[in-house]
Protein backbone atom coordinates (compact mmCIF):
# COMPACT_ATOMS: atom_id res chain seq x y z
CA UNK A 1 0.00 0.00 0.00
CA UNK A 2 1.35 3.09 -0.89
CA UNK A 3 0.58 6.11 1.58
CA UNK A 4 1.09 10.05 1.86
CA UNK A 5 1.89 11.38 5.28
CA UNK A 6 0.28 14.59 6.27
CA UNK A 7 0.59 16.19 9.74
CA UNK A 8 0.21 19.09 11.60
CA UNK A 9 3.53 21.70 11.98
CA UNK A 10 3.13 20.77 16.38
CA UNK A 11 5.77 18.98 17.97
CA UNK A 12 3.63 16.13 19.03
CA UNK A 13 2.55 15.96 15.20
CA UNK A 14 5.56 16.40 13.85
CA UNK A 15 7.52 13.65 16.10
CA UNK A 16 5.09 11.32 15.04
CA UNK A 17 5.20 12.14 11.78
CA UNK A 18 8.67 11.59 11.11
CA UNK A 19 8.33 7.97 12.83
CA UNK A 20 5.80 6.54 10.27
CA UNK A 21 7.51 8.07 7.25
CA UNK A 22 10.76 5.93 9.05
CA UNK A 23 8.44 3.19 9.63
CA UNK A 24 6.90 3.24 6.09
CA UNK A 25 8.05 4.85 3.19
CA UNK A 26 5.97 8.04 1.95
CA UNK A 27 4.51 8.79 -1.64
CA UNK A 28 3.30 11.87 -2.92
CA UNK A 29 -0.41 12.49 -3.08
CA UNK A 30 -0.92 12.10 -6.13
CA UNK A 31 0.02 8.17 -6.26
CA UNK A 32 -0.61 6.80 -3.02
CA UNK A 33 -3.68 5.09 -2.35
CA UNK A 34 -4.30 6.78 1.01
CA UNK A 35 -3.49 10.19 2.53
CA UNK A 36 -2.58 9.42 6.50
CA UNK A 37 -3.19 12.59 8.45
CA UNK A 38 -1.17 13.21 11.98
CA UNK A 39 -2.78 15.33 13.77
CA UNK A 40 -6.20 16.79 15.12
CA UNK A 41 -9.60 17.41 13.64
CA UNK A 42 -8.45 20.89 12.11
CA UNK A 43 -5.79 18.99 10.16
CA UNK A 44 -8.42 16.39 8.45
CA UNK A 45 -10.30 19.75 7.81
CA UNK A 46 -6.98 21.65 6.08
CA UNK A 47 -6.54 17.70 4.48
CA UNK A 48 -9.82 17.50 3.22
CA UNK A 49 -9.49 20.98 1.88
CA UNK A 50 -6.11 20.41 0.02
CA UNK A 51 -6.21 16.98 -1.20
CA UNK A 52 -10.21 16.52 -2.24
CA UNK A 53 -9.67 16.53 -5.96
CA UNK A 54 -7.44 13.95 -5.67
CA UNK A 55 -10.59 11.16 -4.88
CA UNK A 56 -8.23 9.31 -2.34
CA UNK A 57 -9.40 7.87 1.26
CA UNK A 58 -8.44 9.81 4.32
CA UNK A 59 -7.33 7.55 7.52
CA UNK A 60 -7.03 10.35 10.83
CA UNK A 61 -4.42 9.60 13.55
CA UNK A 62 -5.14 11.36 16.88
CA UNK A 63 -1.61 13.22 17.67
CA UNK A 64 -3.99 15.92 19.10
CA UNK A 65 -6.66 16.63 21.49
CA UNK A 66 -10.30 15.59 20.94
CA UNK A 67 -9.86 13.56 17.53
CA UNK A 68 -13.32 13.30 16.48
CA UNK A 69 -13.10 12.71 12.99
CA UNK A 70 -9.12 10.27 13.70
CA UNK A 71 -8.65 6.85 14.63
CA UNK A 72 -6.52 6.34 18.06
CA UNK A 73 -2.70 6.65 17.22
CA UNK A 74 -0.85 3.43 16.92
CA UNK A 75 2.19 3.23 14.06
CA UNK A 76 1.91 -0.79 14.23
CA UNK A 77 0.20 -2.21 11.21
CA UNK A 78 -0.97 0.61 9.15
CA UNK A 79 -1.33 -0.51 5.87
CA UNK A 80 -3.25 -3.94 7.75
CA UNK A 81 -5.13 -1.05 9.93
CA UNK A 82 -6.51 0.94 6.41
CA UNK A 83 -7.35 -2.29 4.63
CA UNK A 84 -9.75 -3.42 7.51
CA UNK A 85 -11.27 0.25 7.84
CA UNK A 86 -14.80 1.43 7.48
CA UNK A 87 -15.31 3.90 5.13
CA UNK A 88 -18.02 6.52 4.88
CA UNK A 89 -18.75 9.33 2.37
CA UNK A 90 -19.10 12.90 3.16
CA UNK A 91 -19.81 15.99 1.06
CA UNK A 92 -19.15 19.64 1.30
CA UNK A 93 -21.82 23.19 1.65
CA UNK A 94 -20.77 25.43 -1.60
CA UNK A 95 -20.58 28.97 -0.36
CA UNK A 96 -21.17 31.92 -3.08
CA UNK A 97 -20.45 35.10 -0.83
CA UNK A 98 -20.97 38.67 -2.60
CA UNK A 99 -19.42 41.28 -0.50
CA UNK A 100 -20.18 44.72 -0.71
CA UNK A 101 -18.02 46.02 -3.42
CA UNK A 102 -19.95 43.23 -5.69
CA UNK A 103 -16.84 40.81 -5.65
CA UNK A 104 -18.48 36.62 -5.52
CA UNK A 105 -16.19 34.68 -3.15
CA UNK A 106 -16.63 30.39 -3.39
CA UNK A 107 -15.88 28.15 -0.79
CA UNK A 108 -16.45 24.53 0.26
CA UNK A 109 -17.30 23.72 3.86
CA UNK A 110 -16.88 20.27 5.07
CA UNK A 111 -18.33 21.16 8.70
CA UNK A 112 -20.35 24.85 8.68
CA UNK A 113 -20.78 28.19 6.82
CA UNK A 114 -20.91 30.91 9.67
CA UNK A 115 -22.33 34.57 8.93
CA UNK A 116 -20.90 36.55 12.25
CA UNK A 117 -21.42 40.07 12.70
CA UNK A 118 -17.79 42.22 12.60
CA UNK A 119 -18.19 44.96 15.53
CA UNK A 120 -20.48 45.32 18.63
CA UNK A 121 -23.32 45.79 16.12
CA UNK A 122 -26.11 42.74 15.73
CA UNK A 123 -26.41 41.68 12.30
CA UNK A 124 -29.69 41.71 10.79
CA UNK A 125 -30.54 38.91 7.66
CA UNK A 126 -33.24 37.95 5.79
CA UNK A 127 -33.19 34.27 5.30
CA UNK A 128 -34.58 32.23 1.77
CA UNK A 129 -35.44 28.85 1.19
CA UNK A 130 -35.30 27.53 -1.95
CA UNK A 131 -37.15 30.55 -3.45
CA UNK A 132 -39.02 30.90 -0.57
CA UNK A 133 -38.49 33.96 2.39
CA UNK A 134 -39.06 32.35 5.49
CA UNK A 135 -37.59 34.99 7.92
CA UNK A 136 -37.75 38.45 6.43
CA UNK A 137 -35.21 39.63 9.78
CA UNK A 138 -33.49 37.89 12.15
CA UNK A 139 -31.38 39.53 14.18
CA UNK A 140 -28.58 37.94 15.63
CA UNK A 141 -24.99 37.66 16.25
CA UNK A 142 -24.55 35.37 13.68
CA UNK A 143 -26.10 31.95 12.33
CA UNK A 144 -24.69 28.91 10.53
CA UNK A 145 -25.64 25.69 8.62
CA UNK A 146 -23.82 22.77 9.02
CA UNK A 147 -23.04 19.16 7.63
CA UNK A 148 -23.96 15.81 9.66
CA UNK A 149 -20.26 15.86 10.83
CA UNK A 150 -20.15 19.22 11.11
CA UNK A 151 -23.34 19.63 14.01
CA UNK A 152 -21.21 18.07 16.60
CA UNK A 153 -18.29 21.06 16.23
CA UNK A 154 -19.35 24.82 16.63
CA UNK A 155 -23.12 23.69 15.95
CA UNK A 156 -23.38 21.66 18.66
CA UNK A 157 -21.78 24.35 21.40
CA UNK A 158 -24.33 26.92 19.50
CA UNK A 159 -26.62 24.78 21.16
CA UNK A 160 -27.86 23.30 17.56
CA UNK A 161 -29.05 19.93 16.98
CA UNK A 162 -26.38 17.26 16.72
CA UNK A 163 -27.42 15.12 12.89
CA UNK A 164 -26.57 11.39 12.73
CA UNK A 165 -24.44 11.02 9.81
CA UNK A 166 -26.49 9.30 7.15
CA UNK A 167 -29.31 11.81 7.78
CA UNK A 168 -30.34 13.82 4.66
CA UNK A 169 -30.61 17.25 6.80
CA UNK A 170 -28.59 20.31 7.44
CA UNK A 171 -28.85 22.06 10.62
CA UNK A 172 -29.60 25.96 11.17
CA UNK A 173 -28.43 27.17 14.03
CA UNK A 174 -28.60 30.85 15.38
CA UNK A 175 -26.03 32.60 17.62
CA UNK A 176 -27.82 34.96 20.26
CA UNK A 177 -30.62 35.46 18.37
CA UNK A 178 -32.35 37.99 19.39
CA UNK A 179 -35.37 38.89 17.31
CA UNK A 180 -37.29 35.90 16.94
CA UNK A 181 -36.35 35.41 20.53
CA UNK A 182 -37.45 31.76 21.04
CA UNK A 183 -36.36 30.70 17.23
CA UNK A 184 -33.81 27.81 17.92
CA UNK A 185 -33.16 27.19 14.23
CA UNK A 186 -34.24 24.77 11.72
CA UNK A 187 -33.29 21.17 10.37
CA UNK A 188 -33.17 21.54 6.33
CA UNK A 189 -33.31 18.57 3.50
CA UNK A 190 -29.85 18.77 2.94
CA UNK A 191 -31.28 19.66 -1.39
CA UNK A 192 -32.12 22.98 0.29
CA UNK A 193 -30.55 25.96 -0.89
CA UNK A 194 -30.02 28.88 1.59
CA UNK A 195 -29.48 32.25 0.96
CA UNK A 196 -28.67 34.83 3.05
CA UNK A 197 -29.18 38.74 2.37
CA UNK A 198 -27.84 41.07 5.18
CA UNK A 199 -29.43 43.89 5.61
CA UNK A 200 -28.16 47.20 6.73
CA UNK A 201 -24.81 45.63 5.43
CA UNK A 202 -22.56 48.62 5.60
CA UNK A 203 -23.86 49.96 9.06
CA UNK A 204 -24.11 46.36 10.17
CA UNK A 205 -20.99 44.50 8.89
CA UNK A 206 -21.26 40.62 8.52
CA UNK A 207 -18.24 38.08 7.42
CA UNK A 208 -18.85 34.82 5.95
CA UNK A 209 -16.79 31.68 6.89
CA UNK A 210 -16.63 28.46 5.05
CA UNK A 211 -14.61 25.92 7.43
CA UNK A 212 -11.43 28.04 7.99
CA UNK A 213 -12.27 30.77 4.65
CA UNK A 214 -13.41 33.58 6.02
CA UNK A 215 -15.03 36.49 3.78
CA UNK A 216 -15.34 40.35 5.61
CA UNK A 217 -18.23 43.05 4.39
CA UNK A 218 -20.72 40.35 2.83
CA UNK A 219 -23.88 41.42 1.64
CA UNK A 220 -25.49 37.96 0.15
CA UNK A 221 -24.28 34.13 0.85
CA UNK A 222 -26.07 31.26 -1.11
CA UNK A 223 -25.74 27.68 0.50
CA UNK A 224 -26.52 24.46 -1.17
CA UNK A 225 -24.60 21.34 -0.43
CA UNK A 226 -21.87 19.55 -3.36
CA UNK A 227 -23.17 16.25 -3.98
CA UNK A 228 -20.36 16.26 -6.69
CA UNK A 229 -17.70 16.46 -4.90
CA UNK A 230 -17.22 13.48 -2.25
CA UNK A 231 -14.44 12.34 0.37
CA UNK A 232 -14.16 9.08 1.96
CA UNK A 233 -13.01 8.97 5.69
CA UNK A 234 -11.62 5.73 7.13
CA UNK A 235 -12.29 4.41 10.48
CA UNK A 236 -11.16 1.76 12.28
CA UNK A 237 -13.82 -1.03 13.32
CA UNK A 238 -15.68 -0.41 16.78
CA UNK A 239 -14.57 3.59 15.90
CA UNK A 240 -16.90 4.30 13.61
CA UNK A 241 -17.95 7.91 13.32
CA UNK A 242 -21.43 7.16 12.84
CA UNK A 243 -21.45 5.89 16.29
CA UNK A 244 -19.47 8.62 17.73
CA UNK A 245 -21.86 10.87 16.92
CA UNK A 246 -24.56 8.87 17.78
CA UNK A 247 -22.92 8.88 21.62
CA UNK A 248 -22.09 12.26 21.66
CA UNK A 249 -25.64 13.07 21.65
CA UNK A 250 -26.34 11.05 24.99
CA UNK A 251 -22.80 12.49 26.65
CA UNK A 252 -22.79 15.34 29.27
């Protein structure tokens, strides 16, 4: 099996890093059959991000904190560890901010877009549903819509609901909303496409945020979610993510 090493720039990463590319020998992206990333969940994010086009499985080793999305770090029997994995699919929101000036900014997501307001100022957006306004203001200080994998990250501490994987929904999830007071959000077919206007948007600045792109002085963001574009995550048996996600809905 031939494999790509990929790992965070920490110390913790980088020592284990260079002991599997000792261990086994490292190919470029392009022609191994799996990219191995060392690290935590933000490095499978920046993976995911770089190395999507390539259509090769990603197998996570936790040489960080929480490791949600990584598979418990052992450098014995990778190649044996990958074979016997459990794949699953995932596919990321398309973002389409235009900022003030007119510019369009794209972006894929593979956890949340986040509209946040940029000063002390609430932002104030009108919200649109495939065609259809179903909030003509909400004012907030920000809202999001997230992936199955991503509603147990920023999401879930927004206090949004958490999605098992295979479920065909996004989540919508305000921050401090304000006006509605008691709106908590909404669970949308993940066919939906969102679009957010922000109004006011030069009194009221917004920025946009796909996964780690962030866009300043928005004025419209259109959401739908790439069913063209697909990555495969590998987990080890009994580490499933499916089921992780499942339990993290029951943990306190």
């Amino acid at each position: 099996m031939k494999i790509h090493f990929h790992g965070s720039h920490k110390p913790q990463a980088q020592d284990a890093l260079a002991a599997l590319k000792k261990a086994y020998k490292d190919h470029t992206p392009e022609e191994a059959d799996a990219i191995v990333v060392v690290g935590g969940d933000g490095m499978m994010l920046h993976s995911l991000h770089a190395y999507i086009g390539l259509k090769k499985p990603f197998y996570g080793l936790n040489a960080g904190t929480l490791g949600f999305l990584l598979n418990e770090f052992r450098p014995d029997d990778l190649p044996a560890r990958i074979k016997a994995a459990k794949s699953i699919a995932i596919h990321p929101l398309s973002m389409k901010a235009t900022g003030n000036d007119g510019k369009v900014h794209e972006a894929l997501a593979f956890n949340e877009v986040s509209l946040i307001r940029e000063t002390h100022i609430t932002a104030r957006l009108k919200i649109t549903i495939n065609g259809t306004e179903r909030l003509s203001e909400l004012v907030c200080d920000g809202v999001m819509v997230s992936t199955p994998m991503g509603s147990t990250a920023y999401n879930s501490s927004a206090g949004g609901t958490i999605l098992p994987l295979d479920a065909n929904l996004l989540a919508m999830t305000p921050m401090s909303p304000f006006r509605p007071r008691r709106w908590h959000g909404a669970l949308l077919h993940n066919d939906s496409k969102v679009v957010f206007d922000v109004l006011h948007s030069i009194e009221r600045p917004v920025s946009a945020t796909a996964d780690s792109t962030e866009i300043r002085d928005i004025a419209k963001v259109e959401i739908s979610q790439d069913k063209k574009i697909a990555g495969t995550l590998l987990f080890d048996p009994g580490n499933h993510l499916a089921e992780r996600i499942f339990k993290e809905q029951f943990s306190f």
